[in-house]
Protein backbone atom coordinates (compact mmCIF):
# COMPACT_ATOMS: atom_id res chain seq x y z
CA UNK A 1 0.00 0.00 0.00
CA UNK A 2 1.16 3.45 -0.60
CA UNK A 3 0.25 6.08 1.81
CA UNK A 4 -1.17 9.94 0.21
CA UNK A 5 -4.46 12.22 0.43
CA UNK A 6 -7.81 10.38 -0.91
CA UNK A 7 -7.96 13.75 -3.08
CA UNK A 8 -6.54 17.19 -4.56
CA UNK A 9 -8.82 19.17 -2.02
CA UNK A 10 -7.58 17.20 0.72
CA UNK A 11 -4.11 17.73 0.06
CA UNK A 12 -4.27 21.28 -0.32
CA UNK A 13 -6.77 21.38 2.72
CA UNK A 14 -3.81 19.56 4.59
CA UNK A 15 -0.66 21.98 3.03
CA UNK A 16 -2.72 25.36 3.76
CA UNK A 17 -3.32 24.15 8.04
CA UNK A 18 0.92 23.27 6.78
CA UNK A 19 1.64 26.59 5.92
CA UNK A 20 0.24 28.48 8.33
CA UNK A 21 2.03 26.64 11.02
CA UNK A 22 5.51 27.27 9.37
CA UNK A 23 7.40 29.19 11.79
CA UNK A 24 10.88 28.38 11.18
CA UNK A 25 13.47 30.71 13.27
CA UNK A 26 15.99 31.07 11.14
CA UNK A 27 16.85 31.16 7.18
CA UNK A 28 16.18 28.10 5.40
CA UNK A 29 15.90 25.89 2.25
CA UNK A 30 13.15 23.82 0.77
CA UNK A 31 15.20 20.66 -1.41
CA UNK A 32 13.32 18.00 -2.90
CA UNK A 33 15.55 15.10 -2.80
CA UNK A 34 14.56 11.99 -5.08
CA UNK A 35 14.33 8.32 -3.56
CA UNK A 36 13.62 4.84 -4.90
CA UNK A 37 10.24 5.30 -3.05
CA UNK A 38 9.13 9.06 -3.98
CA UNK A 39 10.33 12.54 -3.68
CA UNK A 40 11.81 13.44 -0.03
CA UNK A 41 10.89 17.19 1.27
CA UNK A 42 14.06 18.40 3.68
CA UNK A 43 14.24 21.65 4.96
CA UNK A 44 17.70 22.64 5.10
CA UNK A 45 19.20 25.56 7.30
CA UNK A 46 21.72 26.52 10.21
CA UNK A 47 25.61 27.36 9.41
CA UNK A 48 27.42 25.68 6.10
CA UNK A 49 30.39 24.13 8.10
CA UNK A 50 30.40 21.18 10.73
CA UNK A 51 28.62 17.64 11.21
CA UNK A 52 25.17 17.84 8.98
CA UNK A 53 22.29 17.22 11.54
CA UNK A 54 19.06 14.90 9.96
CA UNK A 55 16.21 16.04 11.98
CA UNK A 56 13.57 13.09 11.90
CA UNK A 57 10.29 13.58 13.19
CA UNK A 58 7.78 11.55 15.08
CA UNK A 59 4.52 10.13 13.70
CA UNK A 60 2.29 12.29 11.85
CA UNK A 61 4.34 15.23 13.69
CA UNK A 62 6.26 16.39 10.09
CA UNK A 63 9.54 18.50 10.34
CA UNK A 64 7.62 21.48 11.48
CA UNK A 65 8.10 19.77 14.80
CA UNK A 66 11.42 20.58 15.30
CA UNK A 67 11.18 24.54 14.64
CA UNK A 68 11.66 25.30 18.56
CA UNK A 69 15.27 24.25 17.99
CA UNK A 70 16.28 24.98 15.15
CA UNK A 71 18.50 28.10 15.73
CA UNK A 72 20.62 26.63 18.85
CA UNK A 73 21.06 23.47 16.39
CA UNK A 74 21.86 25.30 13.40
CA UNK A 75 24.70 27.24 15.25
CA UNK A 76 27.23 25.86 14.19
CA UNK A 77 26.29 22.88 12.12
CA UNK A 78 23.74 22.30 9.15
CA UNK A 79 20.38 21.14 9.56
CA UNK A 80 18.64 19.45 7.53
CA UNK A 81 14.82 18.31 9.17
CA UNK A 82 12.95 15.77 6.94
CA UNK A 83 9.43 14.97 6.09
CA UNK A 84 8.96 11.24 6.50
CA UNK A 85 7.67 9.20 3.50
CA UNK A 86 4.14 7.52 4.13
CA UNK A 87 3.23 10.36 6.26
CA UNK A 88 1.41 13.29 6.11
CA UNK A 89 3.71 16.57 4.83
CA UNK A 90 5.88 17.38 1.60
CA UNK A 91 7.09 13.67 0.81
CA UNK A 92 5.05 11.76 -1.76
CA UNK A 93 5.48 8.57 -1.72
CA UNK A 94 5.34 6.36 -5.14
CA UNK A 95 6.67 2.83 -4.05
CA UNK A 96 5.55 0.63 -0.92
CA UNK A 97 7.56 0.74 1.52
CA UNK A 98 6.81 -2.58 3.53
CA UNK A 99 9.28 -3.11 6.17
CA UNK A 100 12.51 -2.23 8.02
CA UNK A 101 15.02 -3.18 4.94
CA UNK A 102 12.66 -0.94 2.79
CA UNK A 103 12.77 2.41 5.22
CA UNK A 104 16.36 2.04 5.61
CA UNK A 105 16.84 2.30 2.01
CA UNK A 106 14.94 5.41 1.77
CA UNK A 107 16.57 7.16 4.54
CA UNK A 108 20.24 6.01 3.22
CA UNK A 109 18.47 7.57 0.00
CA UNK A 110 17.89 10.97 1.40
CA UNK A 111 21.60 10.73 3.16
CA UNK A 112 22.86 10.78 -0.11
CA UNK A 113 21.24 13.08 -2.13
CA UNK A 114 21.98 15.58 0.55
CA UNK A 115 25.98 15.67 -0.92
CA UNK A 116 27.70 15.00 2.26
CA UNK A 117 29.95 11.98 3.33
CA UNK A 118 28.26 11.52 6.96
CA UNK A 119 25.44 12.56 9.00
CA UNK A 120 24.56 12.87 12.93
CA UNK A 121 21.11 11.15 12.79
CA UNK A 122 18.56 11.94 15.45
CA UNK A 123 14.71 11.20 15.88
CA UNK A 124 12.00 11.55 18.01
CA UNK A 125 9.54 8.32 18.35
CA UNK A 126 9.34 6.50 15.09
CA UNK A 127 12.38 9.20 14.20
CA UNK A 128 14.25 7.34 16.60
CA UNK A 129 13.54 4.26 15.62
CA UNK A 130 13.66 5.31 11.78
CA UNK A 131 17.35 6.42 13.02
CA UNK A 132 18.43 3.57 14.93
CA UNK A 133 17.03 1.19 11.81
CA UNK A 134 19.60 2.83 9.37
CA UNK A 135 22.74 2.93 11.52
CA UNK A 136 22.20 -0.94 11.88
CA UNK A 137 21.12 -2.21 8.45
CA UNK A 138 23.03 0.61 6.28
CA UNK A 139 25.66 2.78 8.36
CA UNK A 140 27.90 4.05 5.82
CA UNK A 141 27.14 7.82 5.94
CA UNK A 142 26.10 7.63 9.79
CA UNK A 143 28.47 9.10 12.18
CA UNK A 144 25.98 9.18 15.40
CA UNK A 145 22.69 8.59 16.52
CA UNK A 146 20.54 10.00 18.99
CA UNK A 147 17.25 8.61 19.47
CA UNK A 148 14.09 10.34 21.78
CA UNK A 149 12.15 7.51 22.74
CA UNK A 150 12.00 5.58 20.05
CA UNK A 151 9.76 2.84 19.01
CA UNK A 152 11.30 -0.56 18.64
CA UNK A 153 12.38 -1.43 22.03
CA UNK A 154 9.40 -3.40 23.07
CA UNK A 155 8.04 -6.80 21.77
CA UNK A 156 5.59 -6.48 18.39
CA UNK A 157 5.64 -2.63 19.70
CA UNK A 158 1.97 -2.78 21.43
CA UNK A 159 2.63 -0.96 24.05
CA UNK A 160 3.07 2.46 21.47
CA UNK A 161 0.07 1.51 19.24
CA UNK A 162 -1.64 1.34 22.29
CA UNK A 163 -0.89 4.31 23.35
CA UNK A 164 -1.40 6.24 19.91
CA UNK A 165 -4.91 4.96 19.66
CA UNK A 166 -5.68 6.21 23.41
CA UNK A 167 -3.83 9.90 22.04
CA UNK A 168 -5.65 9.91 19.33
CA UNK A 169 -9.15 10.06 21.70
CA UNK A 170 -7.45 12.77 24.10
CA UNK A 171 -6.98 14.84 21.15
CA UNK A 172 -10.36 14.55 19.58
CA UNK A 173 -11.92 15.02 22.84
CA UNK A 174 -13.32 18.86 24.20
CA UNK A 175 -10.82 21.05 25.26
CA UNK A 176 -12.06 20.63 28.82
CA UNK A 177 -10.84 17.27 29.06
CA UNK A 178 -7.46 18.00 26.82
CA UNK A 179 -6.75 20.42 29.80
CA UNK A 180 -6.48 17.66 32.21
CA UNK A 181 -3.46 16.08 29.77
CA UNK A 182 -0.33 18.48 30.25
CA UNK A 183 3.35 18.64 30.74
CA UNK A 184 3.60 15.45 32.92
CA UNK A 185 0.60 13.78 31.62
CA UNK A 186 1.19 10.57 28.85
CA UNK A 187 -0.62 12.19 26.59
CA UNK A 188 0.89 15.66 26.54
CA UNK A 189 2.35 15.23 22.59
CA UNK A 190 -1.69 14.86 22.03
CA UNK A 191 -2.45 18.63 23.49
CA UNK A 192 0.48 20.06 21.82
CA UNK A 193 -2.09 22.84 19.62
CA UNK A 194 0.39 22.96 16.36
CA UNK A 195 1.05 18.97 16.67
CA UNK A 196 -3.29 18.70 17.58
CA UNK A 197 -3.65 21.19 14.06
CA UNK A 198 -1.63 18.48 11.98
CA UNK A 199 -2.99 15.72 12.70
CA UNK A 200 -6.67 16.61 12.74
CA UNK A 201 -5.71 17.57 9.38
CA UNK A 202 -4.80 14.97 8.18
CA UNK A 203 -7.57 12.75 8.60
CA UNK A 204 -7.89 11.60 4.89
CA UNK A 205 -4.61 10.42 4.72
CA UNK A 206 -4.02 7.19 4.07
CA UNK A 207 -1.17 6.33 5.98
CA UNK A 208 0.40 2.97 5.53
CA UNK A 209 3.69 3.07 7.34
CA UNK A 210 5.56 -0.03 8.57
CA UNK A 211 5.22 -1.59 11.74
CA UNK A 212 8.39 -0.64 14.28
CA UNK A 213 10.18 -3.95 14.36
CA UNK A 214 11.99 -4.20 17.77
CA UNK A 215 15.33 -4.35 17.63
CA UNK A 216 16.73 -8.15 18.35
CA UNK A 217 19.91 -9.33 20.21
CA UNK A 218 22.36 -9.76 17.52
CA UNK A 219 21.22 -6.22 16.24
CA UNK A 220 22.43 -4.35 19.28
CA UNK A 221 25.34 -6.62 19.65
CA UNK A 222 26.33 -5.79 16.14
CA UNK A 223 25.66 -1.80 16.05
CA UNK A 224 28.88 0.18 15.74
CA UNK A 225 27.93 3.61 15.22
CA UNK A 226 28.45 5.79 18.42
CA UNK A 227 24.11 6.16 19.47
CA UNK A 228 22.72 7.81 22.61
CA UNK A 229 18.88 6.68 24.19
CA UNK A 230 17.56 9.40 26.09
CA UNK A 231 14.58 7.56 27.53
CA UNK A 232 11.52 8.97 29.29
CA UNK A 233 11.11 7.52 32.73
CA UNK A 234 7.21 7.14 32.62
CA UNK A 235 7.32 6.35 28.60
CA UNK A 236 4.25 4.14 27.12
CA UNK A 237 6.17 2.92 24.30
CA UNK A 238 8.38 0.51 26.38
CA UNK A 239 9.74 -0.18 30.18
CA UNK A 240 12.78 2.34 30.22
CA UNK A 241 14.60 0.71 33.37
CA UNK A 242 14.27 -2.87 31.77
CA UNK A 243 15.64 -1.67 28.51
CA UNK A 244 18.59 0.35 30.20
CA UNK A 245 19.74 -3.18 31.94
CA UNK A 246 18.80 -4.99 28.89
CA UNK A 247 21.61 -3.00 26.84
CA UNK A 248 24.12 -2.65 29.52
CA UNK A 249 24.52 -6.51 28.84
CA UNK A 250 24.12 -6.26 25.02
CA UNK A 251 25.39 -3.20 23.90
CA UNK A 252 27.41 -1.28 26.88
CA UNK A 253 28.63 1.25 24.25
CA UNK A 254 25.23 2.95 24.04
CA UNK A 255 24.56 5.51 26.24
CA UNK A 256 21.21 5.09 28.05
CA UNK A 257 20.07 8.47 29.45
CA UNK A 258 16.47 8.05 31.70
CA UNK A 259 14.81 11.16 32.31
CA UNK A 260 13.02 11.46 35.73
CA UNK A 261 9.51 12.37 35.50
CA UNK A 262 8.79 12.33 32.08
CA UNK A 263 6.34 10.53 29.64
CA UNK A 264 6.85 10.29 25.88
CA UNK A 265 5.35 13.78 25.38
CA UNK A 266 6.19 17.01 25.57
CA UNK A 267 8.17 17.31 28.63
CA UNK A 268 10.73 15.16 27.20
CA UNK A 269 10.96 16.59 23.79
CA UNK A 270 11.95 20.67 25.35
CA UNK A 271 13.93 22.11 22.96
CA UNK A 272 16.50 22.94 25.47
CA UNK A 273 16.56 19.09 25.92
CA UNK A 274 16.62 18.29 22.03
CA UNK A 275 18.94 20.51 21.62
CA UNK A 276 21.21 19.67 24.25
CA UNK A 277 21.68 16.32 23.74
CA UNK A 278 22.07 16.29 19.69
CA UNK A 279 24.72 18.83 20.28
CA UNK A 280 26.24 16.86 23.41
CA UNK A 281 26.44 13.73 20.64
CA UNK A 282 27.69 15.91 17.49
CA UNK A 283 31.27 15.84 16.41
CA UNK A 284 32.28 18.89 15.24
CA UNK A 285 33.31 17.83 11.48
């Protein structure tokens, strides 16, 4: 299946709520970069020396999600923030993309067409794990990782659907109830009002992304790229203590950073915090 609007009005319905959110802080570039699966949209800005930066969102959340941070990242390296095939945003997809081999092959894909020799990768949610999934089936161009939260870490990942399908009721539900789910709350990346604006939306796309495979063994055992987990402590995706212990046996070169009293929402995703740690993991060239 290939994911895209059910029609023109739709899709220009979807690109005009888009627009009007656009709020980027600093000077930028719209590239189109071509894949084996459709035409990527990257937004590319910050300084023209240093380690590149790929920003990769979470779902349905498009690169407009990582706006907040885009100056302090920028600084002093490039940035380039993606919109994720078989979402919602910029991308249009043309191929199916049906599994992990596939999504690595786009992402390597957009690596390339960018022009540079290697990238600091870092993702929020299915960014993460969209991150994480390249660096171990296709690391050539990936210097680093740093993954939010990601999905993957949990068996047949039904602890995130779960949670996305709950979300998906706070945020459709009166805004006296959405009050009651704030910083703190699991479903605080449901109240968020420009991440709310997207997804409501987007409601006639079809979206046919790939399930999050978790991650096995032999996978962690065999990643060599330097990668850093910040975890959130109360996070619905997965049990963040049990996966810290779980790769301190398998993989004791990734860092496993648990933040106290957060839930894989808003409160974990600050850009202070974004920024912080990308930067923290970022080689200089």
């Amino acid at each position: 299946m290939i994911s895209g609007f059910l029609d023109e009005r739709s899709r220009q319905r979807y690109h005009d709520v888009y627009d009007s959110l656009l709020d980027w802080p600093v000077p930028s570039e719209d590239l189109t970069v071509e894949t084996r699966f459709g035409p990527t949209y990257v937004r590319r800005s910050g300084a023209e020396t240093g380690m590149p930066v790929v920003l990769l969102h979470g779902v349905l959340a498009t690169s407009l999600s990582w706006q907040d941070c885009a100056a302090e990242l920028g600084a002093r390296n490039p940035v380039y923030a993606v919109d994720s095939i078989g979402e919602p945003g910029r991308s249009v997809q043309t191929e199916p993309m049906p599994d992990a081999r596939s999504n690595a092959d786009w992402l390597a894909d957009v690596l390339a067409g960018l022009g540079h020799d290697r990238y600091h990768v870092a993702g929020v949610s299915r960014g993460g794990w969209l991150a994480l999934n390249l660096a171990l089936r296709d690391p050539g161009r990936v210097a680093g990782v740093t993954a939010f939260d990601p999905g993957g870490l949990d068996e047949l990942g039904w602890r995130l659907r779960r949670w996305m399908v709950a979300g998906l009721a706070v945020m459709l539900a009166p805004a006296f109830i959405r009050r009651r789910f704030g910083p703190g709350s699991a479903y605080s990346a449901f109240t968020d009002p420009m991440h709310r604006r997207l997804v409501l939306a987007q409601l006639k796309h079809r979206t046919a992304v790939s399930a999050l495979d978790r991650f096995t063994d032999d996978q962690w055992r065999s990643l060599a790229v330097p990668t850093t987990l910040v975890l959130a402590e109360h996070s619905p995706a997965h049990d963040s203590e049990e996966v810290r212990q779980r790769l301190r046996d398998l993989a004791p070169h990734v860092e496993v950073e648990i933040v106290p009293g957060t839930a894989h929402g808003m409160d974990l995703f600050t850009p202070e915090r974004l920024s912080d740690r990308i930067l923290r993991g970022t080689p200089e060239s």
